[in-house]
PDB file of N, CA and C in Angstrom:
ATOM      1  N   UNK A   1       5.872  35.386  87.898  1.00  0.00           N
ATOM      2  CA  UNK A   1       6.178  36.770  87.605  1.00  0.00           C
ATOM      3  C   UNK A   1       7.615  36.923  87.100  1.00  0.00           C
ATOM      4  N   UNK A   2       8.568  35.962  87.696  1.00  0.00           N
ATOM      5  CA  UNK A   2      10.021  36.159  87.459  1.00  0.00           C
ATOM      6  C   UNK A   2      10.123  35.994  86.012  1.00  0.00           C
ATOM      7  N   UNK A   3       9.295  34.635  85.538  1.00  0.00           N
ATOM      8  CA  UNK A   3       9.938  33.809  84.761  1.00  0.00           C
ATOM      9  C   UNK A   3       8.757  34.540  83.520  1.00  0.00           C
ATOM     10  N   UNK A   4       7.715  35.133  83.691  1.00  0.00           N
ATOM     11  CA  UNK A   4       7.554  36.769  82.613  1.00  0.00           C
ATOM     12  C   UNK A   4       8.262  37.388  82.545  1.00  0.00           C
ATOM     13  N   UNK A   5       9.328  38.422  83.333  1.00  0.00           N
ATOM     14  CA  UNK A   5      10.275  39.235  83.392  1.00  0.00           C
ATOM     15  C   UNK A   5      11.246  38.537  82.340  1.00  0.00           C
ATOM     16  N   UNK A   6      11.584  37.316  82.451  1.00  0.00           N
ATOM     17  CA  UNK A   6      12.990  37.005  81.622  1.00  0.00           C
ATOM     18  C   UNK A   6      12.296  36.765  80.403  1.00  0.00           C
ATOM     19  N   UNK A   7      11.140  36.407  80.528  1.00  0.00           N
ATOM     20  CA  UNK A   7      10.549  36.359  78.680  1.00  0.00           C
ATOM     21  C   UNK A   7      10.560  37.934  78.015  1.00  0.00           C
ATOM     22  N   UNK A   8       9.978  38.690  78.555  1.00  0.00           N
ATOM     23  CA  UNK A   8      10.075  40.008  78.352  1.00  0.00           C
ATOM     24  C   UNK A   8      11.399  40.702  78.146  1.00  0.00           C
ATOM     25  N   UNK A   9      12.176  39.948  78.835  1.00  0.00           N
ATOM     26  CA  UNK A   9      14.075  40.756  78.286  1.00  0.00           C
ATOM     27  C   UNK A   9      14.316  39.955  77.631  1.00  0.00           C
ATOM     28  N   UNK A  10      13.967  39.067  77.710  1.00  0.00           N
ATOM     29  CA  UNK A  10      14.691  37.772  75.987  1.00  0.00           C
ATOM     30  C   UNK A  10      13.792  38.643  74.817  1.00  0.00           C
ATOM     31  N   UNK A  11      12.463  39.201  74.876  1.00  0.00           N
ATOM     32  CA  UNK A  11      11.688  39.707  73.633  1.00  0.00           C
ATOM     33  C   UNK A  11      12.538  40.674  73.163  1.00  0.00           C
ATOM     34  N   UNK A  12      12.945  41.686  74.146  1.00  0.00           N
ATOM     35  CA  UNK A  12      13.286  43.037  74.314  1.00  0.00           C
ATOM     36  C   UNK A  12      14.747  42.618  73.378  1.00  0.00           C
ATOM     37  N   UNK A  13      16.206  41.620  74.045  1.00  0.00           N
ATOM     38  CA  UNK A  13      17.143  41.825  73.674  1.00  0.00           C
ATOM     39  C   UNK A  13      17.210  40.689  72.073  1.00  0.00           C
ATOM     40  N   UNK A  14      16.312  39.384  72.059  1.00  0.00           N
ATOM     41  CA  UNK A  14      16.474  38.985  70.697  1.00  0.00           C
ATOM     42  C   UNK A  14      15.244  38.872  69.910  1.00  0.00           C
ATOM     43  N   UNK A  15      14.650  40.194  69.048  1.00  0.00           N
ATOM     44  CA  UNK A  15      13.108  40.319  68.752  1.00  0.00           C
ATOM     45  C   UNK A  15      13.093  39.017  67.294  1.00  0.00           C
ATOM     46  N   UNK A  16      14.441  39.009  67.209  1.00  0.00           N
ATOM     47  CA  UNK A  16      14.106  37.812  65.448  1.00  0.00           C
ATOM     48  C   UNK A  16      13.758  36.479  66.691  1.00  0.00           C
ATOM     49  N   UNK A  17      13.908  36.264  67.700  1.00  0.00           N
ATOM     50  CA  UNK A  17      13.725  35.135  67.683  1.00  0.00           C
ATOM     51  C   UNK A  17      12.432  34.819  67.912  1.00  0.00           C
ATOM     52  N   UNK A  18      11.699  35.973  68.215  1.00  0.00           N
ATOM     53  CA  UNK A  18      10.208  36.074  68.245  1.00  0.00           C
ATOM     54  C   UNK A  18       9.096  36.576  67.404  1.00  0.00           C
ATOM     55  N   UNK A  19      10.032  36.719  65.863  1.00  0.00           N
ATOM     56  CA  UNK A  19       9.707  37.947  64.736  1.00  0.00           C
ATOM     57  C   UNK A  19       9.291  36.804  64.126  1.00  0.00           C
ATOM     58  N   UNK A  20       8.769  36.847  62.584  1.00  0.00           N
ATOM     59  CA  UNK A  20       9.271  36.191  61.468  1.00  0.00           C
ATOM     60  C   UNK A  20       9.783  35.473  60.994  1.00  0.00           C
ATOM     61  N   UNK A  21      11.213  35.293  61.305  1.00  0.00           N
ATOM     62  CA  UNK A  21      12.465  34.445  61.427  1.00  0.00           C
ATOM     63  C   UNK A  21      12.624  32.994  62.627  1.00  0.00           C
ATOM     64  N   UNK A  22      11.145  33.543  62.871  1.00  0.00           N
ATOM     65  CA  UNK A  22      11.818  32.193  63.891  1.00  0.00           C
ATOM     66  C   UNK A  22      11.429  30.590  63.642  1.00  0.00           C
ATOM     67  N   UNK A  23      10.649  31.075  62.852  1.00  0.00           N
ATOM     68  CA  UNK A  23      10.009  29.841  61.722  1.00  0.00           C
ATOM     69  C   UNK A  23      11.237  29.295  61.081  1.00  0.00           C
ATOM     70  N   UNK A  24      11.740  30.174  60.390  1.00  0.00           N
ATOM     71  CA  UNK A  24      13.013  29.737  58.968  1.00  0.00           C
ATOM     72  C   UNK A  24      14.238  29.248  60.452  1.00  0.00           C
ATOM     73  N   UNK A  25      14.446  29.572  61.525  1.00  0.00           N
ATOM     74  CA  UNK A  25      15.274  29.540  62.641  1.00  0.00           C
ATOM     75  C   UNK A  25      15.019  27.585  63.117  1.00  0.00           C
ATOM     76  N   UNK A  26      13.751  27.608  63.614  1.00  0.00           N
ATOM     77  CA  UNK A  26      13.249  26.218  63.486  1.00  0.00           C
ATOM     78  C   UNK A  26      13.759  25.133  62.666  1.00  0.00           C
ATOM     79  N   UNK A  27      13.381  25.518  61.674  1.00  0.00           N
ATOM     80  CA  UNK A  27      13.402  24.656  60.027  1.00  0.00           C
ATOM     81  C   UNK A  27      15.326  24.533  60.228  1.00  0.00           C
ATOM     82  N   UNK A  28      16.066  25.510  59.950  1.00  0.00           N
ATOM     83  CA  UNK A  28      17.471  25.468  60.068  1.00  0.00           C
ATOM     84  C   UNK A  28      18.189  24.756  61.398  1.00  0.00           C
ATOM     85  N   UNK A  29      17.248  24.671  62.190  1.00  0.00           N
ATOM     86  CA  UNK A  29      17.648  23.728  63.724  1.00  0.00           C
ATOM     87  C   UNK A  29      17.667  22.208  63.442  1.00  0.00           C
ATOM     88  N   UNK A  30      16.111  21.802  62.506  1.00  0.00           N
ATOM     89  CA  UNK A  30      16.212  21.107  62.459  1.00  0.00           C
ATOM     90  C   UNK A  30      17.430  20.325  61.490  1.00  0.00           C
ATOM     91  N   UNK A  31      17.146  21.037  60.696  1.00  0.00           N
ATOM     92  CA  UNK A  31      18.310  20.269  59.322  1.00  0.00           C
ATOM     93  C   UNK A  31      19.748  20.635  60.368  1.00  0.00           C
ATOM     94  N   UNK A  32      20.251  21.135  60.914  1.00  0.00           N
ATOM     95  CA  UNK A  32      21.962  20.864  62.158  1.00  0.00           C
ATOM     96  C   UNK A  32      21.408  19.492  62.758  1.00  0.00           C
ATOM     97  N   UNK A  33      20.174  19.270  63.192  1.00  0.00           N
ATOM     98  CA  UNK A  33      20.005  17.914  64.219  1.00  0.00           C
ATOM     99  C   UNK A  33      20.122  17.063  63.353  1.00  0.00           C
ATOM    100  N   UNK A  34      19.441  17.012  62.021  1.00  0.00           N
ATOM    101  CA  UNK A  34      19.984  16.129  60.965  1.00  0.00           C
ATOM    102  C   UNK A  34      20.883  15.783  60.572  1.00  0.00           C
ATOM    103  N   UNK A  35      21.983  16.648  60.195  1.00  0.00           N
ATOM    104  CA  UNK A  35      22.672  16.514  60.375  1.00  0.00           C
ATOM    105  C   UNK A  35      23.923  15.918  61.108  1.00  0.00           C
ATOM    106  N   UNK A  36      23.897  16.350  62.415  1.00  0.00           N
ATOM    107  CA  UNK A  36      24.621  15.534  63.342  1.00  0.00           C
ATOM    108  C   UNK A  36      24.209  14.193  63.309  1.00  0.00           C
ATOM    109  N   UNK A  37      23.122  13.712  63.406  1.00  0.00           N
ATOM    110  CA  UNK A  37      22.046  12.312  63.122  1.00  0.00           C
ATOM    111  C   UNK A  37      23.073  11.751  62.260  1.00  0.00           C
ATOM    112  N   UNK A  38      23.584  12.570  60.958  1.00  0.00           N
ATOM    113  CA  UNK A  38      24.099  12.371  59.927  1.00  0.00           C
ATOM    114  C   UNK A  38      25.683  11.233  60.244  1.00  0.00           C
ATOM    115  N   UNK A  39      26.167  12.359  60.824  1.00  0.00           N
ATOM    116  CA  UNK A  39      27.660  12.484  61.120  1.00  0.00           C
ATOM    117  C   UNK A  39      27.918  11.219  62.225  1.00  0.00           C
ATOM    118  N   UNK A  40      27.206  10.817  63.171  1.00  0.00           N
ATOM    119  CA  UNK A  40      26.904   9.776  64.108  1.00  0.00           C
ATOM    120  C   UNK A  40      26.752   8.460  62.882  1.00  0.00           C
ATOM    121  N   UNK A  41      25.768   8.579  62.056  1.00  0.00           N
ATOM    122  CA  UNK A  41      25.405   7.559  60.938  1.00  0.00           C
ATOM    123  C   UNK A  41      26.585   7.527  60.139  1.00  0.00           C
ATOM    124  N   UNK A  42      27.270   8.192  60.042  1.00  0.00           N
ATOM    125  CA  UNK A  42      28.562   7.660  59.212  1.00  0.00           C
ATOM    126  C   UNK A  42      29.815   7.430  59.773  1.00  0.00           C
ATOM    127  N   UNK A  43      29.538   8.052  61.108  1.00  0.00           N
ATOM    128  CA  UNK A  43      30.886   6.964  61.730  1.00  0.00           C
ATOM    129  C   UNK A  43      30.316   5.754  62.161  1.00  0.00           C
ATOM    130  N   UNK A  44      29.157   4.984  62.272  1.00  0.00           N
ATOM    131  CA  UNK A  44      28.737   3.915  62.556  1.00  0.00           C
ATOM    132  C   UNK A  44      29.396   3.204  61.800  1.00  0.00           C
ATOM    133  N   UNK A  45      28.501   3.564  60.343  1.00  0.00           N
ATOM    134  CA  UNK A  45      29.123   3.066  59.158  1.00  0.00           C
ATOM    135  C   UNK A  45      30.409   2.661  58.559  1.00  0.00           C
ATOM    136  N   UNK A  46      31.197   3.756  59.124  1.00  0.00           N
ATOM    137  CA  UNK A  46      32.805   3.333  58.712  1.00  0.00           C
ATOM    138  C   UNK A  46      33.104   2.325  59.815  1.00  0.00           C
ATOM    139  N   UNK A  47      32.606   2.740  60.882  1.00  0.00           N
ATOM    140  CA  UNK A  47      33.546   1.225  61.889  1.00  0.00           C
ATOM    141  C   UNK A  47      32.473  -0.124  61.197  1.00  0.00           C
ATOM    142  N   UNK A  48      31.260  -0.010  61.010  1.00  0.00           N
ATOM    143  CA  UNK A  48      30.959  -1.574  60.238  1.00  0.00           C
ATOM    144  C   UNK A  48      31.837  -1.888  59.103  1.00  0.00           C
ATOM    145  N   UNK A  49      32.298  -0.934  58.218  1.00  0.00           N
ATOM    146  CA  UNK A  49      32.500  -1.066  56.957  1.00  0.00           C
ATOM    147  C   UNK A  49      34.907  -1.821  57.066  1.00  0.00           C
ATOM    148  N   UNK A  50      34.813  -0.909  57.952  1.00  0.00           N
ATOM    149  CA  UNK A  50      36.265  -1.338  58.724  1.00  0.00           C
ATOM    150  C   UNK A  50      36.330  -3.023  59.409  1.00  0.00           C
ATOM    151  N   UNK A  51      35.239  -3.596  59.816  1.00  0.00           N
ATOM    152  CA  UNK A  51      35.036  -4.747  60.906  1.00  0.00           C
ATOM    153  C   UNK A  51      35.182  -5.558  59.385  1.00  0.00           C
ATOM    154  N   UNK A  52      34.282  -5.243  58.830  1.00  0.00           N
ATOM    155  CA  UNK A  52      33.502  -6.111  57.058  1.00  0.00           C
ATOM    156  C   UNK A  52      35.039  -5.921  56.529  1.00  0.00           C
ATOM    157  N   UNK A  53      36.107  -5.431  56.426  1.00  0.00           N
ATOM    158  CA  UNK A  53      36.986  -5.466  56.233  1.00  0.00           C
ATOM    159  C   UNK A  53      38.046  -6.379  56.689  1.00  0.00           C
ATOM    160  N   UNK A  54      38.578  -6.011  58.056  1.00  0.00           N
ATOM    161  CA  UNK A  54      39.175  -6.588  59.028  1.00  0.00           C
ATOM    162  C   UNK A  54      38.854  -8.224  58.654  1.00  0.00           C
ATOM    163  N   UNK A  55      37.642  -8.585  58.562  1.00  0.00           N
ATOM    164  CA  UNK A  55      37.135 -10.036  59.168  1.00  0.00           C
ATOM    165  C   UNK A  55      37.687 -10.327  57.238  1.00  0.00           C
ATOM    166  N   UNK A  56      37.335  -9.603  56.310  1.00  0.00           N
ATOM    167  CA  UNK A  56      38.224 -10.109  55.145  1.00  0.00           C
ATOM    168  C   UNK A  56      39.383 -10.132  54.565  1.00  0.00           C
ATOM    169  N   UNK A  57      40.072  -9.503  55.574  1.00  0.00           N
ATOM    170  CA  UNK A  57      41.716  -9.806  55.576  1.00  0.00           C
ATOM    171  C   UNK A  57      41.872 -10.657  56.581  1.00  0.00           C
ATOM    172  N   UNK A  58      41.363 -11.237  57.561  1.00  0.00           N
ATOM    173  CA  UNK A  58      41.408 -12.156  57.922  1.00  0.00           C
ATOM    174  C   UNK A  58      41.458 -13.540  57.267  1.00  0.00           C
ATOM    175  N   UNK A  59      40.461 -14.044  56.875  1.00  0.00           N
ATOM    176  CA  UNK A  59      40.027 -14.740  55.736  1.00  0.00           C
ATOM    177  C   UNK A  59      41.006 -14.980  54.606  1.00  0.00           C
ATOM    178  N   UNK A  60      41.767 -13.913  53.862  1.00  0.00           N
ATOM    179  CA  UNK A  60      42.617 -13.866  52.817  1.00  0.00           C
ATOM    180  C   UNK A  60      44.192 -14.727  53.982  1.00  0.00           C
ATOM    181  N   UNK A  61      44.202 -13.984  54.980  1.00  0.00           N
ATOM    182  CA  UNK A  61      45.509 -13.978  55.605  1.00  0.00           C
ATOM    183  C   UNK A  61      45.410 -15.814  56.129  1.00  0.00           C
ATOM    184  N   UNK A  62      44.313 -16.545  56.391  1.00  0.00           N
ATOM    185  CA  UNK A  62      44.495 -17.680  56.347  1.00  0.00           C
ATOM    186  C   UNK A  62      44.216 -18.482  55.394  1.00  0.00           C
ATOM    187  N   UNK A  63      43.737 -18.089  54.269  1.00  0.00           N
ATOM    188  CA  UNK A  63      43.691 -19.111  53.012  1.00  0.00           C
ATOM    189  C   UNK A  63      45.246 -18.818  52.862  1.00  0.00           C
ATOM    190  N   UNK A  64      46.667 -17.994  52.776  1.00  0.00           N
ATOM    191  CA  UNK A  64      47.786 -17.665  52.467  1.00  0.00           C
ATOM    192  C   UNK A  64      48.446 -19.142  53.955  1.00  0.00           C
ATOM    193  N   UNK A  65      47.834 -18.425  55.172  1.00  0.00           N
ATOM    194  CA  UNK A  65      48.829 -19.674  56.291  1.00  0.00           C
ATOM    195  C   UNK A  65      48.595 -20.850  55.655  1.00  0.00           C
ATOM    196  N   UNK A  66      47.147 -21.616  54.820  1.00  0.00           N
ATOM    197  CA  UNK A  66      47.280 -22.738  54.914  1.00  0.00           C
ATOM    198  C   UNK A  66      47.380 -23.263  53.264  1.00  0.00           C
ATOM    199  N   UNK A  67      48.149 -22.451  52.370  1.00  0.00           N
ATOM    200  CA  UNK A  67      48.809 -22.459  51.471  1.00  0.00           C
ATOM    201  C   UNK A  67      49.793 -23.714  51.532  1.00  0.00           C
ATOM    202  N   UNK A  68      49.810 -24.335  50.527  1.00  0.00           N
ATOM    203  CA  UNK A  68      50.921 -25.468  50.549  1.00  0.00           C
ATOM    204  C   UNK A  68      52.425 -25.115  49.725  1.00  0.00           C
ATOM    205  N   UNK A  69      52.530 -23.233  49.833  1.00  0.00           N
ATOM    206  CA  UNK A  69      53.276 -22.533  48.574  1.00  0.00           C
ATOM    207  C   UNK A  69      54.674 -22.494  49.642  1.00  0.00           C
ATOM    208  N   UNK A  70      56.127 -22.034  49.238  1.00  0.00           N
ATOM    209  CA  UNK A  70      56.930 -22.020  50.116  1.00  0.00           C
ATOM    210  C   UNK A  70      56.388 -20.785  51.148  1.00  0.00           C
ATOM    211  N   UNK A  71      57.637 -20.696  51.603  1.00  0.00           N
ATOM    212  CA  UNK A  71      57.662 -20.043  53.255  1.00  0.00           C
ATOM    213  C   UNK A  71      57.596 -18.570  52.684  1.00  0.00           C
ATOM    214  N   UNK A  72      58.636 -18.037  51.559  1.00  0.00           N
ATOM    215  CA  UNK A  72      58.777 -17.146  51.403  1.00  0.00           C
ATOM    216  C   UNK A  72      57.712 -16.368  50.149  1.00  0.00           C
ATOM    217  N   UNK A  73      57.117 -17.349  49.605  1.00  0.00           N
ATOM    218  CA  UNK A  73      55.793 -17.272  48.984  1.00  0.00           C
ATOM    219  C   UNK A  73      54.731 -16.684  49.626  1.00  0.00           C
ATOM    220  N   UNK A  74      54.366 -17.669  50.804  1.00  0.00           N
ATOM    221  CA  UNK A  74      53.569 -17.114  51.581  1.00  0.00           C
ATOM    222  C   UNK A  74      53.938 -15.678  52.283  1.00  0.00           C
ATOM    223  N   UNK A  75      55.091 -15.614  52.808  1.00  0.00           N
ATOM    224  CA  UNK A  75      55.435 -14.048  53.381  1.00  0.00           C
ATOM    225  C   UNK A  75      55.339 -12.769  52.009  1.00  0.00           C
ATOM    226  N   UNK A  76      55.571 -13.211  51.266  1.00  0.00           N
ATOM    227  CA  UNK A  76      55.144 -12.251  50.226  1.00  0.00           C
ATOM    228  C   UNK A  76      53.730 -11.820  49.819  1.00  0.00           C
ATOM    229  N   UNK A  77      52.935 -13.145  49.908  1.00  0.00           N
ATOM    230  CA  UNK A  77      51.457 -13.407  49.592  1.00  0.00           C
ATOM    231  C   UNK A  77      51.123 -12.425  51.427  1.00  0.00           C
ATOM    232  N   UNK A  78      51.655 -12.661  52.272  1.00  0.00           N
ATOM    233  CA  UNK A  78      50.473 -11.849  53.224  1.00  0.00           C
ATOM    234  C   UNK A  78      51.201 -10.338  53.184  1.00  0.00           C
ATOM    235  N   UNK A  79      52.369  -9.635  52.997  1.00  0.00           N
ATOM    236  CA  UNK A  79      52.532  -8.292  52.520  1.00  0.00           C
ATOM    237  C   UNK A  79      51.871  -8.132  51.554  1.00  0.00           C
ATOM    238  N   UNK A  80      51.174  -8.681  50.496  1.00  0.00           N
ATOM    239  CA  UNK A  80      50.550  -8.547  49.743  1.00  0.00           C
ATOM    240  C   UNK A  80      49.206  -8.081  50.025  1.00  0.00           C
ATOM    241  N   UNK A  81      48.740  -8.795  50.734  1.00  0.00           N
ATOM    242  CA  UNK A  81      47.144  -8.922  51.616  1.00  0.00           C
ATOM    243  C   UNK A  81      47.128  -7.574  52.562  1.00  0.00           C
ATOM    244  N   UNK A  82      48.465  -7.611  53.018  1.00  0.00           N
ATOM    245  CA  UNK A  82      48.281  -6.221  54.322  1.00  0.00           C
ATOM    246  C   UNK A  82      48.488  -4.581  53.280  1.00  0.00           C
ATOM    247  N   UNK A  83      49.207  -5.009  52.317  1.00  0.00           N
ATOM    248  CA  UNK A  83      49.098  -3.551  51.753  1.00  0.00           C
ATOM    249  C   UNK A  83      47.860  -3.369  50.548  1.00  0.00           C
ATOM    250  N   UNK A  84      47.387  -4.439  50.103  1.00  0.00           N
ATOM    251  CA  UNK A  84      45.909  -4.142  49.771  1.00  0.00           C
ATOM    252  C   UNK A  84      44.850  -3.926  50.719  1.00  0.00           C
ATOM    253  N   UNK A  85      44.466  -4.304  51.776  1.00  0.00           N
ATOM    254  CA  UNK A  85      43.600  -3.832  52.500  1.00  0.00           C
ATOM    255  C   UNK A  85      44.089  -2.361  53.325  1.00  0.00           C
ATOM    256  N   UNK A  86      45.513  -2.539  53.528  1.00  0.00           N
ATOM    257  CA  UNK A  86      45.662  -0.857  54.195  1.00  0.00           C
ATOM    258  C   UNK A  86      45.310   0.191  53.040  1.00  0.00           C
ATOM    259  N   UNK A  87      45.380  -0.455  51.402  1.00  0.00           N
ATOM    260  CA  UNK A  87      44.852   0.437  50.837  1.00  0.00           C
ATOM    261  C   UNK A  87      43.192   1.007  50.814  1.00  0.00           C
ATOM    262  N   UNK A  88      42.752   0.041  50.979  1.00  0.00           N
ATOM    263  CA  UNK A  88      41.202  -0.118  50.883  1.00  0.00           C
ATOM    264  C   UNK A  88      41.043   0.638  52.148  1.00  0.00           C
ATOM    265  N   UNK A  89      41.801   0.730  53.119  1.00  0.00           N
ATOM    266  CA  UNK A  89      40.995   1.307  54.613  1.00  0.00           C
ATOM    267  C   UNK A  89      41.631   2.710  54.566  1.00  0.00           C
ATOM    268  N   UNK A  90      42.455   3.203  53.700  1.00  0.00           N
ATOM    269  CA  UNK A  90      42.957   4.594  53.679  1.00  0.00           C
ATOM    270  C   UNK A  90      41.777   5.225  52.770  1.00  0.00           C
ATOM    271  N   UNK A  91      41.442   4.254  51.649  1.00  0.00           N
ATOM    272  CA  UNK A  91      40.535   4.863  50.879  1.00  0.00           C
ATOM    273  C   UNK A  91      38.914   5.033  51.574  1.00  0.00           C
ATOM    274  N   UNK A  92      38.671   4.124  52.651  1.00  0.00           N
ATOM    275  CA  UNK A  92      37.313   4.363  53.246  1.00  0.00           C
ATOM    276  C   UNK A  92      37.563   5.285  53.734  1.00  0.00           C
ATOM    277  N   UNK A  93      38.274   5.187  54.980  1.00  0.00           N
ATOM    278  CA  UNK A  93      38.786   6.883  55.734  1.00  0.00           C
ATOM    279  C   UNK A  93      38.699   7.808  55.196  1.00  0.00           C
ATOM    280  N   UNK A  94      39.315   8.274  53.754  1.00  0.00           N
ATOM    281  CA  UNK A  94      39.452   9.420  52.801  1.00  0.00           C
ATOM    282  C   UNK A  94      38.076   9.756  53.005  1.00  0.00           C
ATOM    283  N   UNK A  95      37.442   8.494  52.075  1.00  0.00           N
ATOM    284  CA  UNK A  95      35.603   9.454  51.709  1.00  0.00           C
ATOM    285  C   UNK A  95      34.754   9.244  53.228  1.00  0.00           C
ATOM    286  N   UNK A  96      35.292   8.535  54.067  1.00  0.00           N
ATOM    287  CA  UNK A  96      34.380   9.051  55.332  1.00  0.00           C
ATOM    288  C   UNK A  96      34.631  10.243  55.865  1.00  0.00           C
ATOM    289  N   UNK A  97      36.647  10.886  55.869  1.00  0.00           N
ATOM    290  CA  UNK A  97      36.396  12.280  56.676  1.00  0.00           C
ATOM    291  C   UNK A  97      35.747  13.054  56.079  1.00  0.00           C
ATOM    292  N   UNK A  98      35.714  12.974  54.473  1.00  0.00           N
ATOM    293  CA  UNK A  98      34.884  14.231  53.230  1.00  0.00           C
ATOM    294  C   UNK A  98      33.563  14.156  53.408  1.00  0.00           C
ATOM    295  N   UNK A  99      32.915  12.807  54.000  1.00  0.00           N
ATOM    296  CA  UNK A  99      31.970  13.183  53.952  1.00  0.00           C
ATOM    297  C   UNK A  99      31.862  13.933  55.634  1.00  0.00           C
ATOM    298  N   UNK A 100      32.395  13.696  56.335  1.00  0.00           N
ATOM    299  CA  UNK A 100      32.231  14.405  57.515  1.00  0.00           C
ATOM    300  C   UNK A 100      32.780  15.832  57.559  1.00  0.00           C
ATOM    301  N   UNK A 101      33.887  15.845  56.554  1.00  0.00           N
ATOM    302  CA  UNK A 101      34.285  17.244  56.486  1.00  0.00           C
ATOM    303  C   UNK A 101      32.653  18.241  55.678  1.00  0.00           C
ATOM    304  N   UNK A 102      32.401  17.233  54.958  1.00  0.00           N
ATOM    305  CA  UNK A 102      31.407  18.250  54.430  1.00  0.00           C
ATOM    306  C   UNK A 102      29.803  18.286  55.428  1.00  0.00           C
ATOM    307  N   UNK A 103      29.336  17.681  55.903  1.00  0.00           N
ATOM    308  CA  UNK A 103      28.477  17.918  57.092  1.00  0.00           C
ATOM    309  C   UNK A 103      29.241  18.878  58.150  1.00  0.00           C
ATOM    310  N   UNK A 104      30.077  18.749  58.637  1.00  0.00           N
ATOM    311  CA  UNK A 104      30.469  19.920  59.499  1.00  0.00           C
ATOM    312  C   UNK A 104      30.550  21.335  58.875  1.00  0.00           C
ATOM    313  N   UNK A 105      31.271  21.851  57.765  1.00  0.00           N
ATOM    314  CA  UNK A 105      31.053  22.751  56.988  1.00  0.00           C
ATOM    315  C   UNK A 105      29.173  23.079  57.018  1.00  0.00           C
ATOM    316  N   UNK A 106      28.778  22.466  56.507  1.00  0.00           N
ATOM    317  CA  UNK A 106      27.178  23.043  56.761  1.00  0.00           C
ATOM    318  C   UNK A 106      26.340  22.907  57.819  1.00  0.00           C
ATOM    319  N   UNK A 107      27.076  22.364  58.793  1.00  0.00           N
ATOM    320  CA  UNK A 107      26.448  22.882  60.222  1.00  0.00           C
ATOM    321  C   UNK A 107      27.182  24.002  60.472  1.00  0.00           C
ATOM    322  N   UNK A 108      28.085  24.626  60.028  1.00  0.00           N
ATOM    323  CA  UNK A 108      28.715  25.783  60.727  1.00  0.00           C
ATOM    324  C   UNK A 108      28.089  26.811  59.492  1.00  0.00           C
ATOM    325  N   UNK A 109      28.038  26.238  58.367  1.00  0.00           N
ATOM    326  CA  UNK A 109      27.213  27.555  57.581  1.00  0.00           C
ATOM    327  C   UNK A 109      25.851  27.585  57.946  1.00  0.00           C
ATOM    328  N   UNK A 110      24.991  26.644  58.503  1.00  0.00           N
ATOM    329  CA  UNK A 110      24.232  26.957  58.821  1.00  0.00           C
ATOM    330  C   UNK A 110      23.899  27.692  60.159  1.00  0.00           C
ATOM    331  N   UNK A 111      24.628  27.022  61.438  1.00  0.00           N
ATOM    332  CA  UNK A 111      24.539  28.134  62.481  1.00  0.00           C
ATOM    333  C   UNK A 111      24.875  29.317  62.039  1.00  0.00           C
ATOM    334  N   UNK A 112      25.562  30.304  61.481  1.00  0.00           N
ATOM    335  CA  UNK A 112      26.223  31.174  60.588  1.00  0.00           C
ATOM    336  C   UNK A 112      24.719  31.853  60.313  1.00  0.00           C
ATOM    337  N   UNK A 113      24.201  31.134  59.265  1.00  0.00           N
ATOM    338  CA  UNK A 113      22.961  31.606  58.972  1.00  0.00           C
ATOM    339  C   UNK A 113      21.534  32.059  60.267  1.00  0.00           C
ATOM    340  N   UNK A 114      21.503  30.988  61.030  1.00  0.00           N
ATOM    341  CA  UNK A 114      21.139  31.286  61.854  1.00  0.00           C
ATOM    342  C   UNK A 114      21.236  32.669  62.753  1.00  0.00           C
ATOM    343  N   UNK A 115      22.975  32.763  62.969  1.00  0.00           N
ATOM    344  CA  UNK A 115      23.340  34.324  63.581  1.00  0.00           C
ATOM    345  C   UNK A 115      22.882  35.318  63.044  1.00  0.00           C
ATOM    346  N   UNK A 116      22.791  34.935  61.438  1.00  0.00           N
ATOM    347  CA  UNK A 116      22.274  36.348  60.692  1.00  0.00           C
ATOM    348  C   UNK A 116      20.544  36.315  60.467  1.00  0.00           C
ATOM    349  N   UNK A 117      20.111  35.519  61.059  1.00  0.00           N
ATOM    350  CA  UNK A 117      18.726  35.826  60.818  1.00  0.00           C
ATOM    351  C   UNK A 117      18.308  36.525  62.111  1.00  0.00           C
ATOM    352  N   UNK A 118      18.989  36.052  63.370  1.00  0.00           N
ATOM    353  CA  UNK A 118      18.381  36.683  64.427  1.00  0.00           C
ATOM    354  C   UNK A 118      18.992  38.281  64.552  1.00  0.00           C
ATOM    355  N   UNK A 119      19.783  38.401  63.398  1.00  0.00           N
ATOM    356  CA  UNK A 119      20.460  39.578  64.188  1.00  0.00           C
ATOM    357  C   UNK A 119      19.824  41.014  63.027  1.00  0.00           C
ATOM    358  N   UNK A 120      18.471  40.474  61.851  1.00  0.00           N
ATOM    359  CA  UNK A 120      18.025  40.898  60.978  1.00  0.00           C
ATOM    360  C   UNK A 120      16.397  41.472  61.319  1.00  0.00           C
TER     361      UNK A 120
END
């Protein structure tokens, strides 16, 4: 009986969510869960894509130790190595926050949308 009563004041105080709209409400839930799905899948991605990195400046940084070039050759050759890959990992970062900047933007336009359907 209680738990009729609170269905009956949820009808009473939000009727879109029981109108019409609650279909298109659904559908828009799902694509935010996708989303987030999304946003989880691309920070995976950047820490693999960072490791796949890491392990190849590794690699560069000891073909340079076991160089038979002078001392100061080699110290040049691995500043070399560390500011090409810090470039490469500023540039993954860049297009990973954009792409995360832009999934968050449309989970918030979409909850957004959401507010205005129930409130229609």
């Amino acid at each position: 009986m209680i738990k009729v009563c609170k269905v009956m004041a949820l009808m009473l105080v939000a009727p879109a969510a029981f109108g019409q709209n609650s279909g298109q409400i659904k559908i828009v839930r799902a694509e935010i869960r996708r989303d987030q799905g999304n946003l989880t899948t691309n920070f995976k991605t950047m820490r693999n894509a960072h490791a796949e990195l890491e392990a190849r400046q590794k690699n560069e940084l000891d073909l340079v130790r076991k160089s038979s070039a002078s001392r100061a050759n080699r110290a040049a050759a691995r500043r070399a190595v560390f500011a090409k890959y810090a470039a490469l990992w500023s540039q993954s970062r860049r297009q990973a926050d954009a792409r995360r900047r832009s999934l968050r933007e449309d989970i918030a336009a979409k909850r957004a949308w959401i507010r205005k359907l129930r409130q229609s």
